[in-house]
Protein backbone atom coordinates (compact mmCIF):
# COMPACT_ATOMS: atom_id res chain seq x y z
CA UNK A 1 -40.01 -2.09 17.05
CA UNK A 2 -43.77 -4.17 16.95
CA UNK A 3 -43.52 -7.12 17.07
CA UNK A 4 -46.81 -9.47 17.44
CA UNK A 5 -47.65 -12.27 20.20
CA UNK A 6 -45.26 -14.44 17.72
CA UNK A 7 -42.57 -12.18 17.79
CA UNK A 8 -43.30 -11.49 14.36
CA UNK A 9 -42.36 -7.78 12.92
CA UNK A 10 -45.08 -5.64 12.48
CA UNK A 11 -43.51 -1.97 11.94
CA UNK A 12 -41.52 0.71 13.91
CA UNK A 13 -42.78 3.41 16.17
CA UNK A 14 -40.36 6.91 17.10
CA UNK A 15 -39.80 8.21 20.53
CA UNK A 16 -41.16 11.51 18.70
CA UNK A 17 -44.51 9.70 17.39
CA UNK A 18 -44.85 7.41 21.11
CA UNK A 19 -44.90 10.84 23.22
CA UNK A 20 -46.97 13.44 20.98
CA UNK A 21 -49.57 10.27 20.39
CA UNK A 22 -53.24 10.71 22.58
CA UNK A 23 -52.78 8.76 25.81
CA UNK A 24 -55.67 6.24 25.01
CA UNK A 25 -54.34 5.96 21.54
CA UNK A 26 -53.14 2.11 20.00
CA UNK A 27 -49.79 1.61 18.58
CA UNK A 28 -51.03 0.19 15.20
CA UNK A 29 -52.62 3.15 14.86
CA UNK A 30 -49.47 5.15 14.67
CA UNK A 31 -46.46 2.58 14.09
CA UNK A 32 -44.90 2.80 10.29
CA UNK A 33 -45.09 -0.42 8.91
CA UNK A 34 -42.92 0.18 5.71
CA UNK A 35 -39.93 -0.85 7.18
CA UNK A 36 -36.82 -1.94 5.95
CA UNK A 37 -35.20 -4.57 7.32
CA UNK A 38 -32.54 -7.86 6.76
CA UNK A 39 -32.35 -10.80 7.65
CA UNK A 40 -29.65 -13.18 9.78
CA UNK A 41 -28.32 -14.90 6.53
CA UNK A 42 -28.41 -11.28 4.83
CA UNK A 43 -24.20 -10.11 4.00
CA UNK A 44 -22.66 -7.87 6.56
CA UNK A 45 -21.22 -6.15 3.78
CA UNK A 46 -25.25 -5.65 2.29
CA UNK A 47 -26.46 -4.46 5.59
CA UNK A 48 -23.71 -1.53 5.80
CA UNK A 49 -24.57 -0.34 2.24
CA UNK A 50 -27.74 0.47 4.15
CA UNK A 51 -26.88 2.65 6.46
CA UNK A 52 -25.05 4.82 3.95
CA UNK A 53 -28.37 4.67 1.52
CA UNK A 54 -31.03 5.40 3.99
CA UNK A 55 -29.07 7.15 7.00
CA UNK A 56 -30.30 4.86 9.44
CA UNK A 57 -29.35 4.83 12.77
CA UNK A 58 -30.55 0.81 13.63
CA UNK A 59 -31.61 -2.08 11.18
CA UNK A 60 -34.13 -4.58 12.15
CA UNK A 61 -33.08 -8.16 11.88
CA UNK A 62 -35.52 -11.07 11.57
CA UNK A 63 -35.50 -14.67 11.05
CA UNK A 64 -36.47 -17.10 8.59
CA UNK A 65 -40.30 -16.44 9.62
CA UNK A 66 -39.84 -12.69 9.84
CA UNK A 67 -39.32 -12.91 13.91
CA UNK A 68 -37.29 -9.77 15.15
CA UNK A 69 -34.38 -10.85 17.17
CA UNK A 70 -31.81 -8.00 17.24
CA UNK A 71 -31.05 -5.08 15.86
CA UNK A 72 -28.06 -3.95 13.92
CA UNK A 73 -26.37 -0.42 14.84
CA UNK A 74 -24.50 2.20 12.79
CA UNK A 75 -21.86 1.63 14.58
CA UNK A 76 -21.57 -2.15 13.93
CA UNK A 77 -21.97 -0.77 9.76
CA UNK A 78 -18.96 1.42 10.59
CA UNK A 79 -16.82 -1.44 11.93
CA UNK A 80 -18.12 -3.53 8.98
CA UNK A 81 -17.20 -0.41 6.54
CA UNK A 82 -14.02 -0.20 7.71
CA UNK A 83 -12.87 -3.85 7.58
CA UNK A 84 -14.65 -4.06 3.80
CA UNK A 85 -12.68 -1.10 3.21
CA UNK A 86 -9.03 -2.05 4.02
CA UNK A 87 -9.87 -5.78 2.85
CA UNK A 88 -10.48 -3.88 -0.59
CA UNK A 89 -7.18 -1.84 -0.44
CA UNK A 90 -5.31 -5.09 0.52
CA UNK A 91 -6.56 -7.00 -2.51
CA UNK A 92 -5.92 -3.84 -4.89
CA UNK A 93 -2.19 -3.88 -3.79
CA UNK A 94 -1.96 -7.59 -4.27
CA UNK A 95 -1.52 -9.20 -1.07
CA UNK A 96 -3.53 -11.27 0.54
CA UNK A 97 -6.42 -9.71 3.29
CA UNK A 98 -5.29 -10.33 7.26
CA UNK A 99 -6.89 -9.02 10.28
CA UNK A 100 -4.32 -7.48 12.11
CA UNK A 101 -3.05 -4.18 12.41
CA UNK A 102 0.33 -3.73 10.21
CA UNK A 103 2.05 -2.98 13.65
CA UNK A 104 0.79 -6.08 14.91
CA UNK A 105 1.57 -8.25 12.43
CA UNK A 106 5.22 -10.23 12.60
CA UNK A 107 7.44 -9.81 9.29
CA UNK A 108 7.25 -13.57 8.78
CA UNK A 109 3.18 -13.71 8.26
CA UNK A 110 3.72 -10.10 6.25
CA UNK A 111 6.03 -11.88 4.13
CA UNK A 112 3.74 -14.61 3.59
CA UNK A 113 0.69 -12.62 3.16
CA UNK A 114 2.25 -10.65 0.20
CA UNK A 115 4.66 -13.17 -1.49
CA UNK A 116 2.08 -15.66 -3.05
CA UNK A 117 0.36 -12.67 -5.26
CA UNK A 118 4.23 -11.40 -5.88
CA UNK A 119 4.86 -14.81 -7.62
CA UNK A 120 2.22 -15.01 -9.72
CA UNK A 121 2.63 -12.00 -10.80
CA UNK A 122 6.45 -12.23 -11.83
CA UNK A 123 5.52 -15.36 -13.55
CA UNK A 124 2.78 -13.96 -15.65
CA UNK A 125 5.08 -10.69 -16.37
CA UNK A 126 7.53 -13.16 -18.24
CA UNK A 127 4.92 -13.80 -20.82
CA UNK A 128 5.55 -10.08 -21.57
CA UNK A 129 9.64 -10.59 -22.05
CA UNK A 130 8.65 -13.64 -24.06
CA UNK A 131 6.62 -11.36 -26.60
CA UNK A 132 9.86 -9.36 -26.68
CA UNK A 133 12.21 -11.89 -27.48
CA UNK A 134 9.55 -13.17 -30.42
CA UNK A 135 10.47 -9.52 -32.47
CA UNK A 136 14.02 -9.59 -31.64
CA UNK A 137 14.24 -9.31 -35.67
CA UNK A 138 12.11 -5.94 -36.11
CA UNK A 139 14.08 -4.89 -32.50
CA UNK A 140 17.71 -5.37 -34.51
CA UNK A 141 16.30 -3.42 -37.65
CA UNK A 142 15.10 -0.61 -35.74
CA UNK A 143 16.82 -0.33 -32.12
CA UNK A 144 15.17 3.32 -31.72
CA UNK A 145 11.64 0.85 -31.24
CA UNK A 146 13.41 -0.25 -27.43
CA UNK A 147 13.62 3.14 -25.78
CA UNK A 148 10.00 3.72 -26.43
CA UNK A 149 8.90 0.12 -24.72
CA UNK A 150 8.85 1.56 -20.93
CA UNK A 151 6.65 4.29 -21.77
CA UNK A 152 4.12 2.62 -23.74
CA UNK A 153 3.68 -0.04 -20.70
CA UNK A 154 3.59 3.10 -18.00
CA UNK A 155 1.08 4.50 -19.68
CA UNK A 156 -1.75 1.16 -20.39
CA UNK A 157 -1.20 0.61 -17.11
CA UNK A 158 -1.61 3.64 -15.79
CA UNK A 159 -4.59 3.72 -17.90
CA UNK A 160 -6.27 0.76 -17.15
CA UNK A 161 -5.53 1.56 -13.23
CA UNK A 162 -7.41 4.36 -13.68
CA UNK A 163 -10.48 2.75 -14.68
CA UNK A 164 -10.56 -0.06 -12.87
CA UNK A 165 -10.34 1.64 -9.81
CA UNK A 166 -12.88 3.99 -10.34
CA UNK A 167 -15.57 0.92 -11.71
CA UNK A 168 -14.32 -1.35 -8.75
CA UNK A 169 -15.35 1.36 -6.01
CA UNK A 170 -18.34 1.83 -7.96
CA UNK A 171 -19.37 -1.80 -7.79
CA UNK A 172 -18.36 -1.29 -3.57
CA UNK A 173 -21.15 1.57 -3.54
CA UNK A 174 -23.69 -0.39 -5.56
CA UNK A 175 -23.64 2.25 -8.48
CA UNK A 176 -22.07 -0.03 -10.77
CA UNK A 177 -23.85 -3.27 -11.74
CA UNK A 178 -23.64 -5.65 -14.65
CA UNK A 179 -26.64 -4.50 -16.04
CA UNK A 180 -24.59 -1.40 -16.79
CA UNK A 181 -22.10 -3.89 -18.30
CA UNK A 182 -22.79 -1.77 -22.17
CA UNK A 183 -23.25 1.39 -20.84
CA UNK A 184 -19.83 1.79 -19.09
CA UNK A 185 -17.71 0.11 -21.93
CA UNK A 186 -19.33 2.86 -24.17
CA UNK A 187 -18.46 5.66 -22.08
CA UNK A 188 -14.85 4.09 -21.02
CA UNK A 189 -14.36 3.81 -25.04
CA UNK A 190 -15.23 7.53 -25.69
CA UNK A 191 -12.85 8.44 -22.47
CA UNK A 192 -9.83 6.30 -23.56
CA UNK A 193 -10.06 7.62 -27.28
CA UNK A 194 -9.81 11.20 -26.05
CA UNK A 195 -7.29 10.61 -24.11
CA UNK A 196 -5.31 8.32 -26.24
CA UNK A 197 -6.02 11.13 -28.99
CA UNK A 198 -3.89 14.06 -26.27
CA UNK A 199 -1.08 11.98 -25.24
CA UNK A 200 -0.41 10.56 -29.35
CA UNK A 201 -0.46 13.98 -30.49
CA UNK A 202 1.88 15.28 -27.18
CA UNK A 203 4.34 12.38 -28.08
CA UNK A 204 3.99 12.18 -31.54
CA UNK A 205 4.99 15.48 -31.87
CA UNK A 206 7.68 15.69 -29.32
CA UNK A 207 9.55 12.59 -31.49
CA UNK A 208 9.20 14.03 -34.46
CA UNK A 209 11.19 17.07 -33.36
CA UNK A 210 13.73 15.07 -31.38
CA UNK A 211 14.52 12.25 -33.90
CA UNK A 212 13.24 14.43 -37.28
CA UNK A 213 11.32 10.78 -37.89
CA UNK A 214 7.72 10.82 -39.14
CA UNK A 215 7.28 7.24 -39.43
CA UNK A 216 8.37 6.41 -35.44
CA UNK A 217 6.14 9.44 -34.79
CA UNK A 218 3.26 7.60 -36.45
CA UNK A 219 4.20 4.71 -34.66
CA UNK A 220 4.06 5.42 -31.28
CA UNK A 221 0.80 7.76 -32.07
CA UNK A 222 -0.88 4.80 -33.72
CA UNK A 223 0.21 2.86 -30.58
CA UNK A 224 -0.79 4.61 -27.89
CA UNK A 225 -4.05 5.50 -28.84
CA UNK A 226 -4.60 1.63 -29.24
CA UNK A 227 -3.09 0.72 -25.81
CA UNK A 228 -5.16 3.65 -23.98
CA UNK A 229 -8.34 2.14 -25.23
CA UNK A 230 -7.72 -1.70 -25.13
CA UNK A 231 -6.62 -0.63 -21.38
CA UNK A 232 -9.45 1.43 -20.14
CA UNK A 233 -11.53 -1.11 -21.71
CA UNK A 234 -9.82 -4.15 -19.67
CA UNK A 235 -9.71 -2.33 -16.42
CA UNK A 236 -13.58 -1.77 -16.66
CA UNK A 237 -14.31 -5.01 -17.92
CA UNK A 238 -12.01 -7.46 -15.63
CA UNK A 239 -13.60 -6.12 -12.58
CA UNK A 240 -17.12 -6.24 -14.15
CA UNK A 241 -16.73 -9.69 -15.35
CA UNK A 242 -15.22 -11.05 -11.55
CA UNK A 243 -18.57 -9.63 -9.83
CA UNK A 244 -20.89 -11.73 -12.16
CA UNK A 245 -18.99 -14.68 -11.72
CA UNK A 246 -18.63 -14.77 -7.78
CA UNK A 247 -14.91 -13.13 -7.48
CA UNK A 248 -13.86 -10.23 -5.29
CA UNK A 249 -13.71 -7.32 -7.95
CA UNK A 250 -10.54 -6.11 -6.15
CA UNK A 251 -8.33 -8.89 -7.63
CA UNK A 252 -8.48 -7.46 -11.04
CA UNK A 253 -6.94 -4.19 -9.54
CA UNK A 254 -3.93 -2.25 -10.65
CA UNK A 255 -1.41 -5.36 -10.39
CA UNK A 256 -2.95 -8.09 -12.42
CA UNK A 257 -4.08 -5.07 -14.62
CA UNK A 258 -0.85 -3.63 -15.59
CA UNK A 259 0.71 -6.98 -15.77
CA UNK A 260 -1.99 -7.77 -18.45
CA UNK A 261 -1.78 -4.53 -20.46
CA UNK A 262 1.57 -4.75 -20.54
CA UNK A 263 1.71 -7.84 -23.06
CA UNK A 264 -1.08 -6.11 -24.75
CA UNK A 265 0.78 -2.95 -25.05
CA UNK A 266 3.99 -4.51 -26.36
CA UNK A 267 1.84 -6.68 -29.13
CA UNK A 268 -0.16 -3.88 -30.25
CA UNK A 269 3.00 -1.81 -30.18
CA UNK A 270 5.48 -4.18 -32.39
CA UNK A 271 1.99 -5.10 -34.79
CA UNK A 272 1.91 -1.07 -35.68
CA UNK A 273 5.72 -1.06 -35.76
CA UNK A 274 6.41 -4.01 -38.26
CA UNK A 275 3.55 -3.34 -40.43
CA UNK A 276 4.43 0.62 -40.78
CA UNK A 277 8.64 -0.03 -41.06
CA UNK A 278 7.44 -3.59 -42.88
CA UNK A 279 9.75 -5.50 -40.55
């Protein structure tokens, strides 16, 4: 690196360029001075994303006055990759980040470390029994509706898993950003519909030639291409949405996602059932 009499970076000069250079010749003569470089309040996180765009093998790091005083290696961005990494995984499986190995860590702070998110989570899920109880009447009429219940929630969350796992690794690699808020509901919407479209014909037609009954094949057809789409579009959107406002992305991962398509699933699911049976 060239620094000035300030320690102020000027550019970068190779080994290569340094010994095939004419003996008398002056370093700003050959030095590259479009450089990229961060700076010591930059994110470790940000600097890491570097090495992977640009293949570098050192990053410059200056000062508020653009002074150089280190350097950054790609084997620092590795460490940093790796923590960022299993951090994410963590937060997607709902328990809380640690530092520590798994065989290192004691069953009393792996207790504590998972049972906060576990709560939460089995406190919000009773919102979905309480949607339950609240069509106990079209439930009574039709008792055939129950059996269908588990797979409808299965599949929105599998659903909305799916796509918020695939937009929340896209925000880690910077090829998802908010500005592409639009873009990725659109193509989410188009993906859900197709595949809502598949799995309501599959199971619309597989009840209708167990049970011989076209209006619980509509049903559940009408259902689950609703709860595909509403849950593609959630898992794209939650994790979105928690970037722009400061939060890890990860939290809106596969737990709090199923938990929330599951009282969507079950509404959307009794709606379609009481208005087509007129519960």
């Amino acid at each position: 690196y060239v620094t000035d009499s300030r320690r102020k970076l000027k550019g970068i000069v190779t080994v290569k360029d340094l010994l095939l250079a004419p003996k008398n010749e002056l370093i700003r003569n050959i030095m590259e001075t479009n450089i990229i470089y961060v700076s010591t309040h930059t994110d470790k996180e940000e600097v890491a994303s570097l090495f992977g765009k640009y293949d570098f093998l050192a990053v410059p790091v200056v000062d508020n006055e653009e002074r150089l005083v280190g350097i950054v290696t790609v084997d620092d961005a590795i460490d940093v990759i790796q923590d960022e990494a299993t951090e994410d995984i963590e937060m997607m499986a709902a328990i809380t980040p640690t530092d520590k190995p798994y065989m290192k860590t004691g069953v009393f702070a792996t207790w504590k470390k998972r049972i906060p998110w576990l709560l939460l989570l089995m406190i919000s899920a009773t919102f979905t029994g309480s949607i339950i109880t609240s069509f106990e009447d079209a439930l009574s009429a039709s008792i055939v509706l129950t059996g269908f219940i588990p797979m409808l929630m299965d599949t929105g969350g599998n659903c909305g898993s799916q796509s918020s796992t695939l937009i929340i690794r896209g925000i880690a690699l910077n090829q998802v950003t908010f500005h592409d808020f639009f873009r990725v509901i659109w193509k989410e919407f188009r993906v859900s519909l197709i595949v809502g479209v598949v799995l309501a014909v599959a199971n619309g037609l597989r009840i209708y030639l167990t049970y011989q009954q076209a209006g619980m094949a509509v049903v559940i057809a009408l259902s689950l291409v609703a709860t595909v789409i509403s849950a593609k579009l959630l898992g794209c959107i939650l994790p979105m949405c928690a970037k722009k406002i400061g939060l890890d992305p990860p939290l809106m991962a596969s737990p709090l996602i199923t938990t929330i398509v599951d009282a969507s699933s079950i509404m959307i699911y009794f709606f379609i059932a009481t208005k087509v049976f007129h519960l």
